[in-house]
N, C-alpha and C. Protein backbone atom coordinates (compact mmCIF):
# COMPACT_ATOMS: atom_id res chain seq x y z
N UNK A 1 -6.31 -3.11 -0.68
CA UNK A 1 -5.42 -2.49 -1.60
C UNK A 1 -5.29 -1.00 -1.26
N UNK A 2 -6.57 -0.46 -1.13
CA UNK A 2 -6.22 1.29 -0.70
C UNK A 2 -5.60 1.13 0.70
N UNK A 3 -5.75 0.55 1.77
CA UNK A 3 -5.17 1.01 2.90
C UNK A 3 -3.73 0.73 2.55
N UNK A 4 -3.38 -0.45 1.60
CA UNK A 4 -1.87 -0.55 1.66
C UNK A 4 -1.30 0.61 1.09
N UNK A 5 -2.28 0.49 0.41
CA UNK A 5 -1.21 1.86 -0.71
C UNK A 5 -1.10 3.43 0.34
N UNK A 6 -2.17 3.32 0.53
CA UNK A 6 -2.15 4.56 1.74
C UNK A 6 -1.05 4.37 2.53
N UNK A 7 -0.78 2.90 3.08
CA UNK A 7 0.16 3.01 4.23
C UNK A 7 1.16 3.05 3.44
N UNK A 8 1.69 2.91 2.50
CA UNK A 8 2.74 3.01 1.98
C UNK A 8 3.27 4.55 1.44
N UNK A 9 1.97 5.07 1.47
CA UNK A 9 2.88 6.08 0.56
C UNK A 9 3.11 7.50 1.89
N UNK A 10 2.13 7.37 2.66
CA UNK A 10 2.35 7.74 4.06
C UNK A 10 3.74 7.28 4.58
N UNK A 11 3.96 5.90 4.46
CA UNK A 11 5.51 5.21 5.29
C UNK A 11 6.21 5.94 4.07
N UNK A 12 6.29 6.16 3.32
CA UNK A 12 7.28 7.01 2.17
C UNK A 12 8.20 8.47 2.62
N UNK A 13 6.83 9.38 3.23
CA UNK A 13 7.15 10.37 3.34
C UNK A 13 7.27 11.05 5.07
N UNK A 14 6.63 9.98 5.57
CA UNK A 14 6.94 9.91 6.94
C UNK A 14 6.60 8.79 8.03
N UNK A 15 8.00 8.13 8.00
CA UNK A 15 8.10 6.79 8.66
C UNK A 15 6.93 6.33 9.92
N UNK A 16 7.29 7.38 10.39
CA UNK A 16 6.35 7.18 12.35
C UNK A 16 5.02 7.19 11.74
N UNK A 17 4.23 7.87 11.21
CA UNK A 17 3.01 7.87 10.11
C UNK A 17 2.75 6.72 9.81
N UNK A 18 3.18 5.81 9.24
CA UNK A 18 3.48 5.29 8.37
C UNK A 18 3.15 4.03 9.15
N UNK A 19 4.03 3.63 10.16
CA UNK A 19 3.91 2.82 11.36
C UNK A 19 2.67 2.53 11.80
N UNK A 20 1.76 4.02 12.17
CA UNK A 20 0.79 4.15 12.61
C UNK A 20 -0.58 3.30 12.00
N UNK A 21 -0.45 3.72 10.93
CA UNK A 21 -1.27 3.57 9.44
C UNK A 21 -1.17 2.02 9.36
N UNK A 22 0.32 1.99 9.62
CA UNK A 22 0.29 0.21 8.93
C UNK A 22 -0.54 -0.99 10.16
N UNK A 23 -0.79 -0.40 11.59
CA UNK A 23 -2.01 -0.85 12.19
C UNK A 23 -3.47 -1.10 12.03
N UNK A 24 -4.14 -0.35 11.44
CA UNK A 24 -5.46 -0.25 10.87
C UNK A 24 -5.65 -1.05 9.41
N UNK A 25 -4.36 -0.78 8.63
CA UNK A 25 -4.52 -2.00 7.78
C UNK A 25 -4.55 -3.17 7.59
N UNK A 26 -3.85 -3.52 8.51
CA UNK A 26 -3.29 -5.01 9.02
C UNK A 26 -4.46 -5.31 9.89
N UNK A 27 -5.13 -4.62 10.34
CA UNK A 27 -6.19 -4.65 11.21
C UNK A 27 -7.56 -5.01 10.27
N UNK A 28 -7.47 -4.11 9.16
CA UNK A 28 -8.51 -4.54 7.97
C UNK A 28 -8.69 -5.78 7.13
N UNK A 29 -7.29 -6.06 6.94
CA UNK A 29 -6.78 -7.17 6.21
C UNK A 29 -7.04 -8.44 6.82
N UNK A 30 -7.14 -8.47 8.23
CA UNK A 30 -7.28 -9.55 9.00
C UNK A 30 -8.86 -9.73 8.79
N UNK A 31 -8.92 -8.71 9.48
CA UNK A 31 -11.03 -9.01 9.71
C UNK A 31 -11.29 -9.16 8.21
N UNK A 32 -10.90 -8.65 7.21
CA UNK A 32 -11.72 -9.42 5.21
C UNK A 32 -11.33 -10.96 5.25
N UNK A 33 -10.14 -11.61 6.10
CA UNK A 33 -10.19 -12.97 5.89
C UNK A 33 -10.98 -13.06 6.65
N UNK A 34 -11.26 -13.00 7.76
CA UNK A 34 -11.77 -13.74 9.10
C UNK A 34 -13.11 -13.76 8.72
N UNK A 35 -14.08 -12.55 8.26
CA UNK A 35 -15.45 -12.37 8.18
C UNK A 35 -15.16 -13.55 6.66
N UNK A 36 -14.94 -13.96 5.88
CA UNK A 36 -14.78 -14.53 4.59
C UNK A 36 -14.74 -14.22 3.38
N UNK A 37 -14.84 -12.47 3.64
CA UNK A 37 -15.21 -11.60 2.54
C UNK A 37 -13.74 -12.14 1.69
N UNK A 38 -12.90 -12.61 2.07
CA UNK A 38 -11.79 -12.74 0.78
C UNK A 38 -10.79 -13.79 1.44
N UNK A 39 -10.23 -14.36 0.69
CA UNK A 39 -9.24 -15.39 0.69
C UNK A 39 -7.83 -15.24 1.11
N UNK A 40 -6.95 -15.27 1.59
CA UNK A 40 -5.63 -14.69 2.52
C UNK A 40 -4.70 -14.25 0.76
N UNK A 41 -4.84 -14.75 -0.26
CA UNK A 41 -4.49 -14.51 -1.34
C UNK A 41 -4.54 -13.47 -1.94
N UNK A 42 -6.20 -13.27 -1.69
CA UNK A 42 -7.05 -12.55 -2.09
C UNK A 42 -6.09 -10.92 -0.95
N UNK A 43 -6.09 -11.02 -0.28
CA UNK A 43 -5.41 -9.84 0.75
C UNK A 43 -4.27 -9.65 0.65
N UNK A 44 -3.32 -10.79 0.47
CA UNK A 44 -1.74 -10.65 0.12
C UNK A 44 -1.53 -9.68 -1.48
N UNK A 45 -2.36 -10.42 -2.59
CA UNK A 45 -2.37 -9.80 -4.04
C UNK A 45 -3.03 -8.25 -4.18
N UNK A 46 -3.78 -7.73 -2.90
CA UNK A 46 -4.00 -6.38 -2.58
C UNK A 46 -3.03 -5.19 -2.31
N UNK A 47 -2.35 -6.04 -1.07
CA UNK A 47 -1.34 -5.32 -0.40
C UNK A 47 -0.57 -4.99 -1.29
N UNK A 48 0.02 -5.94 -2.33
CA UNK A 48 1.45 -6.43 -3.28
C UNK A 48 0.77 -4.97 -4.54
N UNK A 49 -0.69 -5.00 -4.54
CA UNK A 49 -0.67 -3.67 -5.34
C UNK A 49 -0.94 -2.38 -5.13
N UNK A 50 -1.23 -2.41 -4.10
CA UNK A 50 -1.24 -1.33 -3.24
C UNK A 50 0.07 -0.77 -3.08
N UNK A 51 1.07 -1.71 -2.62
CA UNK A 51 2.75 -1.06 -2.14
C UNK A 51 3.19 -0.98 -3.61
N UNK A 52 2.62 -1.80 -4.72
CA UNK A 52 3.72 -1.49 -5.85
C UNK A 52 2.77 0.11 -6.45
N UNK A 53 1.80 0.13 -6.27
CA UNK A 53 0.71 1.55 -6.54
C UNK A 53 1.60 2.85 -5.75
N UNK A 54 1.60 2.52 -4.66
CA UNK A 54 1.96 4.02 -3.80
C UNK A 54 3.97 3.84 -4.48
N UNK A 55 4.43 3.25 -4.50
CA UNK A 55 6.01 2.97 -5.02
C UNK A 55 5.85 3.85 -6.28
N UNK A 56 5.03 3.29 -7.57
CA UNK A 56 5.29 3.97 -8.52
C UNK A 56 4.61 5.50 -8.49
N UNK A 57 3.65 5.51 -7.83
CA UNK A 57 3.38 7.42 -7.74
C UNK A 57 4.15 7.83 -7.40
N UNK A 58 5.19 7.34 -6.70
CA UNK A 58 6.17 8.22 -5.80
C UNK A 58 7.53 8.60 -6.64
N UNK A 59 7.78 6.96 -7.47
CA UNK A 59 8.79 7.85 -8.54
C UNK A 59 8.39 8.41 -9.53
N UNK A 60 7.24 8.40 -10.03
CA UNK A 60 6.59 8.91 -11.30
C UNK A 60 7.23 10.07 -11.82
N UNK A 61 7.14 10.79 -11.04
CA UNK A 61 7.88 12.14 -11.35
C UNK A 61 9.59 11.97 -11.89
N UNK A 62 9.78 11.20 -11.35
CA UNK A 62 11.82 10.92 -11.61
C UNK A 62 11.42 10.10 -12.57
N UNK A 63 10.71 9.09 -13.02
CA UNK A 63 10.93 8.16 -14.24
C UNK A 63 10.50 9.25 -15.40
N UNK A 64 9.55 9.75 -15.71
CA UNK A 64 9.29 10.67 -16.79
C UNK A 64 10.50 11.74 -16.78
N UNK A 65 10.82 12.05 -16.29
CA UNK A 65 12.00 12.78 -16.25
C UNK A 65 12.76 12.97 -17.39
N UNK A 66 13.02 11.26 -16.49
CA UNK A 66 14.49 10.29 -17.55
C UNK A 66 14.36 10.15 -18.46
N UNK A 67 12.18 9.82 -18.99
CA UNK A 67 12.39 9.96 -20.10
C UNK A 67 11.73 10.43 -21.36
N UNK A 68 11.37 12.05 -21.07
CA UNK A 68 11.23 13.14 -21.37
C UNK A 68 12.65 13.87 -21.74
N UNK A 69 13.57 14.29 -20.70
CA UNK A 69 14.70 14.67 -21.17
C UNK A 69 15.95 13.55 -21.13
């Protein structure tokens, strides 16, 4: 979950970064199934909150905004 969100919010603000980043995760994600530490589910339902985690920090600022003023 943290590397996704990391890679995501890195791929947010700078693509090539972002790219980079999304190697080592995918790299992490593999070896937690493979060693058995977690279930391919278990890694997919990480990622899915990780990218929706780094997504909403990123608009946070524009949604309160909207609705504040």
């Amino acid at each position: 979950m943290a590397a996704s969100g990391f890679t995501g919010a890195v791929a947010a603000v700078w693509p090539a970064a972002g790219a980079v980043c999304a190697l080592p995760a995918a790299a992490v994600a593999v070896q937690r199934v493979h060693s058995g530490a977690h279930y391919p589910s278990d890694v997919a339902a990480g990622a899915a909150i990780g990218g929706i985690g780094a997504w909403s920090i990123r608009r946070l600022p524009r949604l309160l905004r909207r609705v504040i003023l």
